[in-house]
C-alpha atoms as a PDB file:
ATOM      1  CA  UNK A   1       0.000   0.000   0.000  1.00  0.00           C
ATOM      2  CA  UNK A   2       2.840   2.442   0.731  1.00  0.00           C
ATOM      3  CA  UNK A   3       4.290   1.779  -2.122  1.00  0.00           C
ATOM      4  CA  UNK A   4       1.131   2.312  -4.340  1.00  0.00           C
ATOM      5  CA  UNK A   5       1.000   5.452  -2.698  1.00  0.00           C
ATOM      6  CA  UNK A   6       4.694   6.545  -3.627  1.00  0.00           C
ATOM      7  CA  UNK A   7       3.861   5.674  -7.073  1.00  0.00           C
ATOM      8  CA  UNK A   8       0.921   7.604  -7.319  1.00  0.00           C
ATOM      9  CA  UNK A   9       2.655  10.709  -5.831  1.00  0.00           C
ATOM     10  CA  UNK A  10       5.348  10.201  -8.183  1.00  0.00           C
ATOM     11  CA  UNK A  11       2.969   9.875 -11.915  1.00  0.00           C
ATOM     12  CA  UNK A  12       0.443  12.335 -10.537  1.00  0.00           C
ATOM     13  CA  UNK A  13      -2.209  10.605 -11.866  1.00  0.00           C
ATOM     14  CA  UNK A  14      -5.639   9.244  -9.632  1.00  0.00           C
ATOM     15  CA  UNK A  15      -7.054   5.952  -9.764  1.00  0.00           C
ATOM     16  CA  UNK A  16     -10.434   5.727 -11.433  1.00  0.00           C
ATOM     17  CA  UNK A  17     -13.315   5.476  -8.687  1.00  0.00           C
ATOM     18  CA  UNK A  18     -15.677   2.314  -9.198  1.00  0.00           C
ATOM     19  CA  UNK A  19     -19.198   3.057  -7.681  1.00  0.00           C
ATOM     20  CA  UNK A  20     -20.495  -0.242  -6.732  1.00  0.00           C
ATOM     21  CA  UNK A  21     -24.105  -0.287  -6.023  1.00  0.00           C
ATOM     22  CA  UNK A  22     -25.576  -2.783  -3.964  1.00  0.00           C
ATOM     23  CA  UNK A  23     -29.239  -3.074  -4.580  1.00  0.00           C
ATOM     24  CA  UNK A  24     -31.525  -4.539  -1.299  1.00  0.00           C
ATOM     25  CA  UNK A  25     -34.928  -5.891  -1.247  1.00  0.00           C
ATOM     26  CA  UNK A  26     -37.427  -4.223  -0.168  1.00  0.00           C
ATOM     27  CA  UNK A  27     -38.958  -5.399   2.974  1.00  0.00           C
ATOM     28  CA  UNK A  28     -42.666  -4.343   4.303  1.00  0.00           C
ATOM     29  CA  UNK A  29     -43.236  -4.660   7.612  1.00  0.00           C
ATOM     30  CA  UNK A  30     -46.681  -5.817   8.910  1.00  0.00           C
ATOM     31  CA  UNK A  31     -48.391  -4.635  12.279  1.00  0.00           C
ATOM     32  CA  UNK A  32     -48.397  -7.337  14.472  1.00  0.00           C
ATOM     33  CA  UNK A  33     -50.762  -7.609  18.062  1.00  0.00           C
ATOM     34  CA  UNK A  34     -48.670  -7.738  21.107  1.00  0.00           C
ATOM     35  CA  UNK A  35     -49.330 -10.439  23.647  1.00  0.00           C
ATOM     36  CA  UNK A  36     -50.895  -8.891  26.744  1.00  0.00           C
ATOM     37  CA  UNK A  37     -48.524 -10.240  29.350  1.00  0.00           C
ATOM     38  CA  UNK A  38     -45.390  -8.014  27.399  1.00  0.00           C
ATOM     39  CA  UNK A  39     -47.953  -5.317  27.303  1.00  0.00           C
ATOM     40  CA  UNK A  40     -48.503  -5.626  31.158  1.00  0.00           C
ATOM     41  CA  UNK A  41     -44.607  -6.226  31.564  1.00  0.00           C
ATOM     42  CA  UNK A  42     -44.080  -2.738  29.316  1.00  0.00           C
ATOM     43  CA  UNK A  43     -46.343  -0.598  31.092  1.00  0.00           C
ATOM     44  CA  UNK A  44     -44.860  -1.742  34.432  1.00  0.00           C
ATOM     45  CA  UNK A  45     -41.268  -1.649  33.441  1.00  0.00           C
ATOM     46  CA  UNK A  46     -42.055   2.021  31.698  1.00  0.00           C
ATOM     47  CA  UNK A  47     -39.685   4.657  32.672  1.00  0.00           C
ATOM     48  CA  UNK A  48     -40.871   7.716  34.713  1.00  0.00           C
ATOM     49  CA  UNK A  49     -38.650  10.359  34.834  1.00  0.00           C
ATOM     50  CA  UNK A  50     -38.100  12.292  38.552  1.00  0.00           C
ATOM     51  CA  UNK A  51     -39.536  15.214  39.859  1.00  0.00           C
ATOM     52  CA  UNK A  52     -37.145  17.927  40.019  1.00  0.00           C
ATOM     53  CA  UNK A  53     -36.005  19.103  43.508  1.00  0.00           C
ATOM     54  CA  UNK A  54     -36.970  22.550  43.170  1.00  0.00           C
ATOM     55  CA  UNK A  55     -40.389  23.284  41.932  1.00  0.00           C
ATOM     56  CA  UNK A  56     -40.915  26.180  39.644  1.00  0.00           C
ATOM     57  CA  UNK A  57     -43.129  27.859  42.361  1.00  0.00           C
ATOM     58  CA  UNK A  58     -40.140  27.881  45.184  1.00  0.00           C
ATOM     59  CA  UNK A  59     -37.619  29.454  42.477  1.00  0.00           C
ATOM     60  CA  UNK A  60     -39.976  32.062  41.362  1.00  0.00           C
ATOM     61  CA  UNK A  61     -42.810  32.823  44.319  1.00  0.00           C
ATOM     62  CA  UNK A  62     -45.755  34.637  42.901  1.00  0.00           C
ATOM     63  CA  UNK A  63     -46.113  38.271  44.573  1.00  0.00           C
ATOM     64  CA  UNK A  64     -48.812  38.305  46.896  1.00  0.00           C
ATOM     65  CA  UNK A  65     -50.448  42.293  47.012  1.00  0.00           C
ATOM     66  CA  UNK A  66     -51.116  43.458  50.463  1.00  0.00           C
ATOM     67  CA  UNK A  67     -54.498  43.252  51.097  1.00  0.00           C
ATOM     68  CA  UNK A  68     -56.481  46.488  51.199  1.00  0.00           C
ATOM     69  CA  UNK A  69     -59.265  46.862  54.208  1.00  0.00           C
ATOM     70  CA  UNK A  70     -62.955  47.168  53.844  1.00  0.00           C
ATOM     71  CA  UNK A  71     -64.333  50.375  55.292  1.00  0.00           C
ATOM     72  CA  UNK A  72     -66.194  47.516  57.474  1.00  0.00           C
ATOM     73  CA  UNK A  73     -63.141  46.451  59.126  1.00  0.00           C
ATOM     74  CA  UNK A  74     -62.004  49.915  59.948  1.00  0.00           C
ATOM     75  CA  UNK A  75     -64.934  50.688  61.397  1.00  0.00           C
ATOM     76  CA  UNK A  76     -64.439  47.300  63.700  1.00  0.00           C
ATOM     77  CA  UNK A  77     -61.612  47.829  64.217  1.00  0.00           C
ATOM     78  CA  UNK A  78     -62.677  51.810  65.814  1.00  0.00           C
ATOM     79  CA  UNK A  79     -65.103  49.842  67.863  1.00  0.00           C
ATOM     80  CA  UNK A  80     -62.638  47.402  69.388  1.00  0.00           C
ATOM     81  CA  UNK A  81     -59.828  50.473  69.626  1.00  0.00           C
ATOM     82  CA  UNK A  82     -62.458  52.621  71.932  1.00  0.00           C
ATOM     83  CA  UNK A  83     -63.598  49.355  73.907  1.00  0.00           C
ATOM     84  CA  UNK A  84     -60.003  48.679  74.829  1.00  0.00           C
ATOM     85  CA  UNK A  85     -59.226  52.554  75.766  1.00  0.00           C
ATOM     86  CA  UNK A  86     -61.782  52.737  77.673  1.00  0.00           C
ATOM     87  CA  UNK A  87     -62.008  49.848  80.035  1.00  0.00           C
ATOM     88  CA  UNK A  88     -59.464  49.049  82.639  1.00  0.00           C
ATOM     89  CA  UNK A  89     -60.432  45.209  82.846  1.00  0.00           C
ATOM     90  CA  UNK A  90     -60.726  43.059  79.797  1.00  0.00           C
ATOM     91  CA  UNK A  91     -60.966  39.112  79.854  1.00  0.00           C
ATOM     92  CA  UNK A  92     -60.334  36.895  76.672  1.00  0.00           C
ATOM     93  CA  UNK A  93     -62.558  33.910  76.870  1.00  0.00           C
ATOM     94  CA  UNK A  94     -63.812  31.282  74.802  1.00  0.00           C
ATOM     95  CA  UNK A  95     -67.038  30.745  73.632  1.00  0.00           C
ATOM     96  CA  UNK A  96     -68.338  27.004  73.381  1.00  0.00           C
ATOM     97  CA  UNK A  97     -71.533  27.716  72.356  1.00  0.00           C
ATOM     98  CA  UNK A  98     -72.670  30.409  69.543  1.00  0.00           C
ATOM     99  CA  UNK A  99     -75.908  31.333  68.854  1.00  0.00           C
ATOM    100  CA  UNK A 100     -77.091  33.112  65.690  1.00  0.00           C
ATOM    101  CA  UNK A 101     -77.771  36.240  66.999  1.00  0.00           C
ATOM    102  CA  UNK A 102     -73.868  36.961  68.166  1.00  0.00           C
ATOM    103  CA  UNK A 103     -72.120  39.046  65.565  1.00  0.00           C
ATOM    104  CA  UNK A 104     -68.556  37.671  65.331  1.00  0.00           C
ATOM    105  CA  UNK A 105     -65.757  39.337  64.615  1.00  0.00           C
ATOM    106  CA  UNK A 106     -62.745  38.202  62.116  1.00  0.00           C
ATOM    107  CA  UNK A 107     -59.274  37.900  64.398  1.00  0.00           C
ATOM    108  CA  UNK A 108     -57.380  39.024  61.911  1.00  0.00           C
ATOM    109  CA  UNK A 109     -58.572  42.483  62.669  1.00  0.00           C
ATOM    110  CA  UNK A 110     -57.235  41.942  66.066  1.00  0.00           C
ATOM    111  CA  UNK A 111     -53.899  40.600  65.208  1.00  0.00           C
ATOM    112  CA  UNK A 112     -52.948  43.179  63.366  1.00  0.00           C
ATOM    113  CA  UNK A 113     -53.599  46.605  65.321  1.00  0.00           C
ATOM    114  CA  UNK A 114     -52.893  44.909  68.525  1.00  0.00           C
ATOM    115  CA  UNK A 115     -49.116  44.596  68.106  1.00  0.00           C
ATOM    116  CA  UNK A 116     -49.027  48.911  68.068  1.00  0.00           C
ATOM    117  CA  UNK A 117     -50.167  48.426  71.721  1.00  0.00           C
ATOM    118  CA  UNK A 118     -48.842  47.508  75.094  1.00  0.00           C
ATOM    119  CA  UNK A 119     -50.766  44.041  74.827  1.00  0.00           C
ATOM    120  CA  UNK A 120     -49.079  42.280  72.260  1.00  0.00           C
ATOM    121  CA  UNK A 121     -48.921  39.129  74.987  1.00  0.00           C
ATOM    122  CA  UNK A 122     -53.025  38.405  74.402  1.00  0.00           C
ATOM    123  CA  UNK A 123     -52.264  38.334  70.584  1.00  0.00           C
ATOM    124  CA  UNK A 124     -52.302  34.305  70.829  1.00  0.00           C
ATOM    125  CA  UNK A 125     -55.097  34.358  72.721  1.00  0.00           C
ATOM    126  CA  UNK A 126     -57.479  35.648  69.826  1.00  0.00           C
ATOM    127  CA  UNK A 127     -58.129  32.189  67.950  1.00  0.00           C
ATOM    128  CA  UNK A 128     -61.739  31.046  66.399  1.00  0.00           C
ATOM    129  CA  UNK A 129     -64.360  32.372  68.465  1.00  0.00           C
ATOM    130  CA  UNK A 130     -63.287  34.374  70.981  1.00  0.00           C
ATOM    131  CA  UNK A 131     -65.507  36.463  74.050  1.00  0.00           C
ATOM    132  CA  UNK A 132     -64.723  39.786  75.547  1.00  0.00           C
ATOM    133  CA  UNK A 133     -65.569  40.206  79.312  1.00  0.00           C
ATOM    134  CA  UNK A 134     -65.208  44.336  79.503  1.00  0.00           C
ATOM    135  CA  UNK A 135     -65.387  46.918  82.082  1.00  0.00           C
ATOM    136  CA  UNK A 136     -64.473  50.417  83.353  1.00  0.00           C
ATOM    137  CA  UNK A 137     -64.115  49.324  86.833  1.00  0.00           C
ATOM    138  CA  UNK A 138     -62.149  46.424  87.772  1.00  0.00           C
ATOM    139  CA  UNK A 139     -65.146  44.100  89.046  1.00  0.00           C
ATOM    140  CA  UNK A 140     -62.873  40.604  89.496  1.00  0.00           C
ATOM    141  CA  UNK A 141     -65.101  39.312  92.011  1.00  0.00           C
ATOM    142  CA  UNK A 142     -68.320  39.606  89.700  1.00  0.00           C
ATOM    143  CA  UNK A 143     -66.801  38.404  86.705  1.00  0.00           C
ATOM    144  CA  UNK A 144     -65.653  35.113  88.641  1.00  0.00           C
ATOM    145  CA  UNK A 145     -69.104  34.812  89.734  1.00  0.00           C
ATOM    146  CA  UNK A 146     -70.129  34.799  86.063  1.00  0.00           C
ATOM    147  CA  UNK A 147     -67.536  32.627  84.073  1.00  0.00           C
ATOM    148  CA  UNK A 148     -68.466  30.062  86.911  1.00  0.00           C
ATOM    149  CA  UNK A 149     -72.105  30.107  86.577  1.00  0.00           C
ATOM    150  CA  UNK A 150     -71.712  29.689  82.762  1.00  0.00           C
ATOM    151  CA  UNK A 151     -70.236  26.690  81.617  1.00  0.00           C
ATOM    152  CA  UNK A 152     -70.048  27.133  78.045  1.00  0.00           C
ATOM    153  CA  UNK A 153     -67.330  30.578  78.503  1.00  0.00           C
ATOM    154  CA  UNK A 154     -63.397  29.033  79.241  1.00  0.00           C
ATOM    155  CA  UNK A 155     -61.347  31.628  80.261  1.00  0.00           C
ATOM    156  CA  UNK A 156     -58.146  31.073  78.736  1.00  0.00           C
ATOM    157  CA  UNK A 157     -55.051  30.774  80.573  1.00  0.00           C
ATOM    158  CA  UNK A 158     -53.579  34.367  80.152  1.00  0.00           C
ATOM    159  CA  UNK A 159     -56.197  36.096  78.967  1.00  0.00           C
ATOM    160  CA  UNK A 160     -56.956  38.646  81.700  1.00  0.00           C
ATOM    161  CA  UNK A 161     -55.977  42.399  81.569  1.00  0.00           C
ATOM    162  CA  UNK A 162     -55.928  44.968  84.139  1.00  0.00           C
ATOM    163  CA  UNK A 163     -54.751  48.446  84.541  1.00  0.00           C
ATOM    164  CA  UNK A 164     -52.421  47.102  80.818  1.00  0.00           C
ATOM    165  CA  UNK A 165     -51.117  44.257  83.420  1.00  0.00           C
ATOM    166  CA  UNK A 166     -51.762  40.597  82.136  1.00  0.00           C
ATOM    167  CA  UNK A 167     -52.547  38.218  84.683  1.00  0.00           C
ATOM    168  CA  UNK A 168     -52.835  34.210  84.329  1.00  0.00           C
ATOM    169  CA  UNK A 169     -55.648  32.661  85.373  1.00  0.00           C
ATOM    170  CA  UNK A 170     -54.675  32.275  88.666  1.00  0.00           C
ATOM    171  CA  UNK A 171     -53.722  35.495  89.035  1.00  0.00           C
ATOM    172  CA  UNK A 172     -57.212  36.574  88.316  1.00  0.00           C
ATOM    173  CA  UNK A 173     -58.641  34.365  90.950  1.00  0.00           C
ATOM    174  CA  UNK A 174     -56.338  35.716  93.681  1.00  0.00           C
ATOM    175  CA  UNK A 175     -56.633  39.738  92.331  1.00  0.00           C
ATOM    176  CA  UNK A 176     -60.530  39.016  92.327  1.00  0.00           C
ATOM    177  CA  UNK A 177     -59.948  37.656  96.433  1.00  0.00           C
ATOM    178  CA  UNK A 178     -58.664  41.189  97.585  1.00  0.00           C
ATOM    179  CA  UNK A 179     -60.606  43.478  99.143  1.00  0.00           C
ATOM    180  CA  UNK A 180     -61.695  46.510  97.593  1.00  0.00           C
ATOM    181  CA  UNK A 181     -60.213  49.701  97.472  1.00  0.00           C
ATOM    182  CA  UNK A 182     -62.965  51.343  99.729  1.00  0.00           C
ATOM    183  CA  UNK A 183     -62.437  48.707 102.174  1.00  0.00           C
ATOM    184  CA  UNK A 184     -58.435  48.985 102.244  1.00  0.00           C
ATOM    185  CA  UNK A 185     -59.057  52.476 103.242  1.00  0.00           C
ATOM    186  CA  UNK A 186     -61.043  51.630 105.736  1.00  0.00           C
ATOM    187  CA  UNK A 187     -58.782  49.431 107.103  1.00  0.00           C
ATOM    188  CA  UNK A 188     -55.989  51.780 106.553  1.00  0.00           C
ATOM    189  CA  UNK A 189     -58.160  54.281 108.490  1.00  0.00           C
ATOM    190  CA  UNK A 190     -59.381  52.240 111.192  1.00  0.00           C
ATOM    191  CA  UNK A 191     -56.001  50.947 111.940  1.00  0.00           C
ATOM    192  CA  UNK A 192     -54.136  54.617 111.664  1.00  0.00           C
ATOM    193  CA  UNK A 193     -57.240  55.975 114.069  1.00  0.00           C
ATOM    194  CA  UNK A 194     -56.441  53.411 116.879  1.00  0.00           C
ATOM    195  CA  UNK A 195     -52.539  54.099 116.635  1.00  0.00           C
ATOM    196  CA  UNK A 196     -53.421  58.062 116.985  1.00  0.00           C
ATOM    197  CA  UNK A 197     -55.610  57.064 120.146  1.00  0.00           C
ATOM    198  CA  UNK A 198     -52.852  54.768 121.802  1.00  0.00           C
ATOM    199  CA  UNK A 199     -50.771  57.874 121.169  1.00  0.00           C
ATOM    200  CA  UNK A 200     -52.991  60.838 122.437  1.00  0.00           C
ATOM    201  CA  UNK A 201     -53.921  58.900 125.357  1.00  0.00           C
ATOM    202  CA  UNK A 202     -50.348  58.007 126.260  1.00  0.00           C
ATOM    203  CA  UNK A 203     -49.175  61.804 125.951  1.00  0.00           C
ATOM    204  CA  UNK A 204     -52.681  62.879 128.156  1.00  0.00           C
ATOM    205  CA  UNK A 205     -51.087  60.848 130.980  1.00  0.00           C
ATOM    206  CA  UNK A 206     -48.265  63.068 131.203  1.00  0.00           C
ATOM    207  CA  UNK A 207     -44.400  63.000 130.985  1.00  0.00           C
ATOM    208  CA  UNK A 208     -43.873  61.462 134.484  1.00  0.00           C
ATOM    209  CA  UNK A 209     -45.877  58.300 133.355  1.00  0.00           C
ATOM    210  CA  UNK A 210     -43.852  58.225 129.994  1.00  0.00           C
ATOM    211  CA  UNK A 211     -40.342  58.528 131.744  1.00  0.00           C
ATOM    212  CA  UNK A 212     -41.629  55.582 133.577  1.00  0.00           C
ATOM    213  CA  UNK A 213     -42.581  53.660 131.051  1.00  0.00           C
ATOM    214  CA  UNK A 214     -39.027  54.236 129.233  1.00  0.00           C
ATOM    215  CA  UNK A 215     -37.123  53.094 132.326  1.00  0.00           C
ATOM    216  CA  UNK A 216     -38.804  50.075 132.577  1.00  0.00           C
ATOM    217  CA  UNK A 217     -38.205  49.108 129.173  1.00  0.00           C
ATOM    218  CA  UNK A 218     -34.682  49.473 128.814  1.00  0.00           C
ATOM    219  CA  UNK A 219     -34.214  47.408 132.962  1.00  0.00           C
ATOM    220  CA  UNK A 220     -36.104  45.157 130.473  1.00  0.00           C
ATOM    221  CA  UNK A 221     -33.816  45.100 127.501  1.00  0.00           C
ATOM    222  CA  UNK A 222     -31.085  45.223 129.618  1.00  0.00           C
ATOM    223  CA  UNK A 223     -32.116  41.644 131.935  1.00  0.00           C
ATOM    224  CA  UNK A 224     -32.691  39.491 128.802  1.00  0.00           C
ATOM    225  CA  UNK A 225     -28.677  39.148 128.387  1.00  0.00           C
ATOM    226  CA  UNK A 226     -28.129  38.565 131.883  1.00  0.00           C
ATOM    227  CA  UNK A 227     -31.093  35.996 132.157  1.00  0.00           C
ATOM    228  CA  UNK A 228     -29.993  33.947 128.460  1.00  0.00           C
ATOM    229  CA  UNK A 229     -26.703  33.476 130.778  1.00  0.00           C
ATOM    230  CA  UNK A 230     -27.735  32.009 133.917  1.00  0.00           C
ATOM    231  CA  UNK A 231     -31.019  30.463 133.129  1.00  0.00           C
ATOM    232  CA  UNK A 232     -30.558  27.780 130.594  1.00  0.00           C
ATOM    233  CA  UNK A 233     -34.753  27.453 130.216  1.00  0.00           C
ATOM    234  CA  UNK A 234     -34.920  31.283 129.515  1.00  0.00           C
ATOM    235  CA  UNK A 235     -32.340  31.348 126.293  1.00  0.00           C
ATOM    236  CA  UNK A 236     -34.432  27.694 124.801  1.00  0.00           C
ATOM    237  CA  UNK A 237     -37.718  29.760 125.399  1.00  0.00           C
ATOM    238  CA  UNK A 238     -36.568  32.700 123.639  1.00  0.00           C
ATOM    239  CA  UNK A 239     -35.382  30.309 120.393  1.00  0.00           C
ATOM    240  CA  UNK A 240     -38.729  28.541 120.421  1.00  0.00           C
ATOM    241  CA  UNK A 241     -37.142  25.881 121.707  1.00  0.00           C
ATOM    242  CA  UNK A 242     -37.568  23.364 124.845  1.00  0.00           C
ATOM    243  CA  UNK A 243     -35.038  22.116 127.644  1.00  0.00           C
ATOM    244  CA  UNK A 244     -37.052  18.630 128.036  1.00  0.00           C
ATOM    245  CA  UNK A 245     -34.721  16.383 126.456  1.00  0.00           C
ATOM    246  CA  UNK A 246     -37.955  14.136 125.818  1.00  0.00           C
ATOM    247  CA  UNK A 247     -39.365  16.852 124.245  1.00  0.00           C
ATOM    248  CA  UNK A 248     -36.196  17.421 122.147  1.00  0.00           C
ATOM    249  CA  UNK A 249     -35.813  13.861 120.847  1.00  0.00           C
ATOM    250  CA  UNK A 250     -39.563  14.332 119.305  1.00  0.00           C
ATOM    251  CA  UNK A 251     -38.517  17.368 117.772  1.00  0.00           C
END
């Protein structure tokens, strides 16, 4: 072959090209019914391509417009913003029971204003149906009465606000157990009046009487020491304590 190829460099001539054409016969092809069982076997052994990992819809998030409000739901929303300026005790409770004659209001109306407010800590609390125990005076006791007389109202566990102070449930229970304010005062009075008697009738007595009175005290202060010393009994009975050794084994 290489030396074929010298030769033909060498002459400069090209070999003649022989086109050899191979004829075929043609061939028709007739449709054919597959069996069932390798139409069964193909549909089971068919190839399913995998999901991708990311859909379209996380790569490319459709925009979501912020949601203008209804003149309704301002004017709720007014309602609920003068009910909680102008009570000092509101209760969140749940309502079991609704009949048709409630108007309900949406939560979402809530959830939104009340984070501008010092009572962001009740925003949980305002899920489904939800009841609002209101008033300008804090009435605990009366409100106890009530949620215990009606069954179908739950008072939820922090859902009590009063003077913009939340309270537990507990904490309602004990706040509605104190007296009143009139009664403090009366206490506070009564108790201040008796001190300013003790004390009027003590100076009436005159200052002989009250020089007394001071000496004896301090011979008083001044014996304890001396008695903790030399009575054994004495120092037990001032610690709460007994000398009884019986009496201390039990302890």
């Amino acid at each position: 072959l290489a030396v074929g190829l010298k030769r033909v460099c060498e002459t400069g001539w090209l070999p003649a090209l022989q086109l050899i054409c191979s004829c075929f016969k043609s061939v028709t092809h007739h449709w054919k019914p597959m069996h069932i069982m390798k139409e069964k076997l193909m549909a089971v052994t068919e190839h399913i391509p995998p999901k991708p990992l990311t859909s379209e819809t996380y790569m490319n998030p459709p925009v979501i417009l912020p949601k203008e409000e209804t003149g309704y739901e301002r004017l709720l929303w007014c309602q609920v913003k003068q009910i909680f300026l102008d009570n000092k005790m509101i209760i969140v409770c749940q309502y079991n029971y609704i009949p048709g004659n409630v108007s309900l209001l949406p939560p979402t109306i809530l959830r939104d204003r009340l984070q501008k407010y010092n009572i962001p800590n009740l925003l949980p609390l305002f899920v489904e149906h939800n009841f609002l125990f209101v008033s300008m005076e804090t009435r605990a006791w009366e409100t106890l009465h009530i949620l215990k007389c009606v069954p179908q109202i739950n008072m939820l566990g922090q859902g009590a606000c009063i003077n913009n102070v939340i309270l537990t449930q507990q904490g309602f229970v004990n706040f509605a157990k104190l007296p009143s304010i009139i009664t403090a005062q009366g206490e506070s009075a009564c108790f201040f009046s008796v001190m300013t008697s003790h004390t009027s009738r003590l100076l009436q007595r005159g200052s002989v009487h009250l020089c007394s009175l001071l000496v004896l005290y301090i011979q008083q202060q001044n014996e304890k020491p001396h008695l903790a010393r030399t009575n054994p009994f004495y120092s037990c009975r001032q610690r709460g304590l007994s000398s009884d050794p019986i009496s201390k084994k039990k302890i």
